[in-house]
C-alpha atoms as a PDB file:
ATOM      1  CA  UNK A   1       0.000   0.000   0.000  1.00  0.00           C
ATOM      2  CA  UNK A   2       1.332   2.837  -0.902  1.00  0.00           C
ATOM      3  CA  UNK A   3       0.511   6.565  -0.277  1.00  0.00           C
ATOM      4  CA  UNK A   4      -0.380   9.147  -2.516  1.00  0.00           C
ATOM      5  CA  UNK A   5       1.756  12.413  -2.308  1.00  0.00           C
ATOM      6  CA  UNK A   6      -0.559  15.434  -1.571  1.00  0.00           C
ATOM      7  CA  UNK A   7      -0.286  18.226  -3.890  1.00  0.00           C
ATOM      8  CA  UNK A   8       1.710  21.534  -1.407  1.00  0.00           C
ATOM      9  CA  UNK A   9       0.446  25.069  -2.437  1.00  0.00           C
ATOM     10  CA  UNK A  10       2.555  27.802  -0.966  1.00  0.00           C
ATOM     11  CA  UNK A  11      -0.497  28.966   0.560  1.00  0.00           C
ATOM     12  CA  UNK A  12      -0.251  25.573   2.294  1.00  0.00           C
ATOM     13  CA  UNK A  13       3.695  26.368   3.680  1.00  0.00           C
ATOM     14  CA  UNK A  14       1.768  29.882   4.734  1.00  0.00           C
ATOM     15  CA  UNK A  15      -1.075  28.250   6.812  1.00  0.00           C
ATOM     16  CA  UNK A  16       1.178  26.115   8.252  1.00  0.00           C
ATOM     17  CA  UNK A  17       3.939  28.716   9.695  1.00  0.00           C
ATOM     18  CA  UNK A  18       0.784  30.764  10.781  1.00  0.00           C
ATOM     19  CA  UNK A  19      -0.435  27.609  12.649  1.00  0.00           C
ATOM     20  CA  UNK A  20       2.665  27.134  14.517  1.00  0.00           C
ATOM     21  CA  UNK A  21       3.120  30.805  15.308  1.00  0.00           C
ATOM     22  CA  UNK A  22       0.170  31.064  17.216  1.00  0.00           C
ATOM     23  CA  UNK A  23       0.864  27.438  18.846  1.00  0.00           C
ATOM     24  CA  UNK A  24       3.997  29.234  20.317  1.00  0.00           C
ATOM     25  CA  UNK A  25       2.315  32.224  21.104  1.00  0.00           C
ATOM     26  CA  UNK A  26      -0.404  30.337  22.896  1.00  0.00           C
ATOM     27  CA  UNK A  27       2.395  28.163  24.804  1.00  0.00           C
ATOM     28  CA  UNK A  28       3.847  31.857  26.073  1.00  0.00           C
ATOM     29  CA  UNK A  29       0.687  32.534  27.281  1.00  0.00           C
ATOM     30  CA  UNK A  30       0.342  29.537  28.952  1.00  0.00           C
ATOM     31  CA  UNK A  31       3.548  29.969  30.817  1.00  0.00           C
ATOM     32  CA  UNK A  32       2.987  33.673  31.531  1.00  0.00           C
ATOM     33  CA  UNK A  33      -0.093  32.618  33.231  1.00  0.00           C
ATOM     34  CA  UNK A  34       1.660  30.111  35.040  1.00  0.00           C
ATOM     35  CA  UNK A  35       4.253  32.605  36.493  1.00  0.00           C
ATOM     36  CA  UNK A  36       1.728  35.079  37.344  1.00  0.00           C
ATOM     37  CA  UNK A  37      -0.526  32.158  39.573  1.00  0.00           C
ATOM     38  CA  UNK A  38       3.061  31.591  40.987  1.00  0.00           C
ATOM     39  CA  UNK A  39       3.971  35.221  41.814  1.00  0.00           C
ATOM     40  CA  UNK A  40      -0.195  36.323  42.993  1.00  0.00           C
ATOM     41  CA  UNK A  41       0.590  32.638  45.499  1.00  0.00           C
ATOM     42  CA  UNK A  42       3.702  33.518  46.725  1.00  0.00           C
ATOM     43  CA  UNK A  43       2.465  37.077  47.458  1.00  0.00           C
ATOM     44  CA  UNK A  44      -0.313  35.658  49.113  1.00  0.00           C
ATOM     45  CA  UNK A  45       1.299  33.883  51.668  1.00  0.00           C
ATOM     46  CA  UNK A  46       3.807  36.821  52.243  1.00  0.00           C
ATOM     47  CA  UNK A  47       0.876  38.929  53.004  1.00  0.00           C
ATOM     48  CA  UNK A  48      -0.765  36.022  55.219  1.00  0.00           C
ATOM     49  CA  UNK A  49       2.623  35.978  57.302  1.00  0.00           C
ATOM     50  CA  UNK A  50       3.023  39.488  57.453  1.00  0.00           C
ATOM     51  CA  UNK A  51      -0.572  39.808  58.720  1.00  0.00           C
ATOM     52  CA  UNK A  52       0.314  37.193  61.293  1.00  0.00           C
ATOM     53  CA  UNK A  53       3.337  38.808  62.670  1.00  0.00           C
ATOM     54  CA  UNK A  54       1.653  42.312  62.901  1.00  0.00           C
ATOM     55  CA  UNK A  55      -1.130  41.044  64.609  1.00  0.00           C
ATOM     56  CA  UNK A  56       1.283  38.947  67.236  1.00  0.00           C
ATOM     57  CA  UNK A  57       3.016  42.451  68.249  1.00  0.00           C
ATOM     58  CA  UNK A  58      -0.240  44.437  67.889  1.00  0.00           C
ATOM     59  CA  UNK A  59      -1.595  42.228  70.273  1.00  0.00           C
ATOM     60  CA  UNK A  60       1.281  42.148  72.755  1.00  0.00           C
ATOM     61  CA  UNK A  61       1.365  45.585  72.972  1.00  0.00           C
ATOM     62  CA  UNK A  62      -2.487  46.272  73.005  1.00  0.00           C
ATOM     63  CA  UNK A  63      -2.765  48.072  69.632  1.00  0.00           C
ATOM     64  CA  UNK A  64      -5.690  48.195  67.342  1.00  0.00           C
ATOM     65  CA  UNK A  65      -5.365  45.894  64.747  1.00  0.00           C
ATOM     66  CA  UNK A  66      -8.652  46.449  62.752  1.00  0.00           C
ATOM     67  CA  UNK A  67      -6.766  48.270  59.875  1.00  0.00           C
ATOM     68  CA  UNK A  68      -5.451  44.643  58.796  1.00  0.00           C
ATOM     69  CA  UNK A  69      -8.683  43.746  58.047  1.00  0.00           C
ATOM     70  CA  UNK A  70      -8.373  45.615  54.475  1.00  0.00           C
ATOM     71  CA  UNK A  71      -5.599  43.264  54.156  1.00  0.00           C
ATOM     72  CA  UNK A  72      -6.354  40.256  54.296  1.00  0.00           C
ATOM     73  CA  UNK A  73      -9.560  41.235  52.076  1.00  0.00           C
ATOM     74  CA  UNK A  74      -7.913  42.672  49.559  1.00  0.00           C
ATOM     75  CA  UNK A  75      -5.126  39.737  49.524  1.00  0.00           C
ATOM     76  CA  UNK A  76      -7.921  36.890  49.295  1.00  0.00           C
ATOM     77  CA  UNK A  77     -10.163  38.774  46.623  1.00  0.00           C
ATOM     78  CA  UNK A  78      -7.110  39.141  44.273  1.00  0.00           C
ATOM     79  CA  UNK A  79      -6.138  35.251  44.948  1.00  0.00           C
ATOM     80  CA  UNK A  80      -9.211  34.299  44.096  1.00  0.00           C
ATOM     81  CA  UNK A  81      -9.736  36.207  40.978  1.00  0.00           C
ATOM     82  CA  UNK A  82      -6.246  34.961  39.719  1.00  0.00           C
ATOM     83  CA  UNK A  83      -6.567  31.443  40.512  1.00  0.00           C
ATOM     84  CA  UNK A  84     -10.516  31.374  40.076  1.00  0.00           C
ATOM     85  CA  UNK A  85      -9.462  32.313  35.999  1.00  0.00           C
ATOM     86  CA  UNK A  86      -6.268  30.185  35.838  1.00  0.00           C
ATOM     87  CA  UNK A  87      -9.066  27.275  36.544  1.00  0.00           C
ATOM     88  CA  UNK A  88     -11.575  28.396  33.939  1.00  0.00           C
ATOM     89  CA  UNK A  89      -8.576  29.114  31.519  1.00  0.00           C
ATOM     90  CA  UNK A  90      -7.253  25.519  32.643  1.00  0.00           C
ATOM     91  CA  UNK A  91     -10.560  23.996  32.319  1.00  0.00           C
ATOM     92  CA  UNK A  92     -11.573  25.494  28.431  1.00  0.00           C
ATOM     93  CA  UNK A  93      -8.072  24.413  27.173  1.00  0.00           C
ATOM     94  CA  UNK A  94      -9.023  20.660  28.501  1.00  0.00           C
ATOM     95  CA  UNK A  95     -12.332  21.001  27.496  1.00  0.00           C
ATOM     96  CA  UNK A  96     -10.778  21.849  23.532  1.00  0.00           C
ATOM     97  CA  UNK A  97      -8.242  19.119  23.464  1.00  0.00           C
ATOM     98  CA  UNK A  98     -11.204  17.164  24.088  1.00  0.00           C
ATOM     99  CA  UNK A  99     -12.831  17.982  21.675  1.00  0.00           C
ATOM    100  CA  UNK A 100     -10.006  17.618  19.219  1.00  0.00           C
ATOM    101  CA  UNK A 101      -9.061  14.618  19.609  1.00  0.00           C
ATOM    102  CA  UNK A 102     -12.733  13.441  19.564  1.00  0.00           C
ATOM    103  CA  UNK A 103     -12.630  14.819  15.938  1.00  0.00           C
ATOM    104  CA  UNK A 104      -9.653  13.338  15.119  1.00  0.00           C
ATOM    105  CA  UNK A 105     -10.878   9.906  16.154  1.00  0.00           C
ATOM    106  CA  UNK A 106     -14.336  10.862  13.875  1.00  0.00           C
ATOM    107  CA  UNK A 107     -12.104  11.454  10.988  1.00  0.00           C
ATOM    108  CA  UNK A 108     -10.249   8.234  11.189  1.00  0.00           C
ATOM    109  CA  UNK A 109     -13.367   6.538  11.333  1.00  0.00           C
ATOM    110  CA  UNK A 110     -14.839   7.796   8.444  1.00  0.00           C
ATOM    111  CA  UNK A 111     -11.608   7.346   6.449  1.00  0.00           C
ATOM    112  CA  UNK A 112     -11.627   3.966   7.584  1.00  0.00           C
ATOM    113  CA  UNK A 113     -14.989   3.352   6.260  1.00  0.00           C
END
């Protein structure tokens, strides 16, 4: 059995450096993202330790210690929003590779048949 040769336009050689251009672009944006869930955690617990230690010589010292409330507000709304979208973006990207290689596995049928 032997396989025909497809016919290559340069429009083909095009498409194809266009398709692996965004590939790479999309794998920097999947790192990015990475780094920044990395940086927002990191920050996070910096904050929650900071908090801590303020509020262990506040208390010692019978200071008010209300103003650290803002804080740790701020700190866990921004966590969540970061991670909360690195989950969605994690979960669509799944949900298309999915979905790919179920149409993959159609095609192979039906070129089977």
């Amino acid at each position: 059995m032997s396989r025909k040769k497809k016919c290559r336009f340069p429009v083909m050689d095009w498409l194809d450096d266009a398709k692996k251009k965004r590939q790479s672009l999309f794998g920097w944006l999947w790192e990015f993202t990475k780094k920044v869930v990395m940086m927002m955690t990191i920050l996070y617990a910096v904050a929650f330790g900071f908090t801590l230690y303020i509020c262990y010589i506040s208390l010692g010292q019978g200071k008010d210690i209300s103003v650290l409330n803002t804080l740790v507000q701020e700190t866990n709304e921004t966590f969540r929003v970061v991670v909360g979208g690195y989950l969605v973006k994690a979960g669509i990207e799944n949900a298309c590779k999915i979905i790919k290689k179920s149409n993959k596995l159609e095609d192979k049928d039906y070129e089977e048949n």
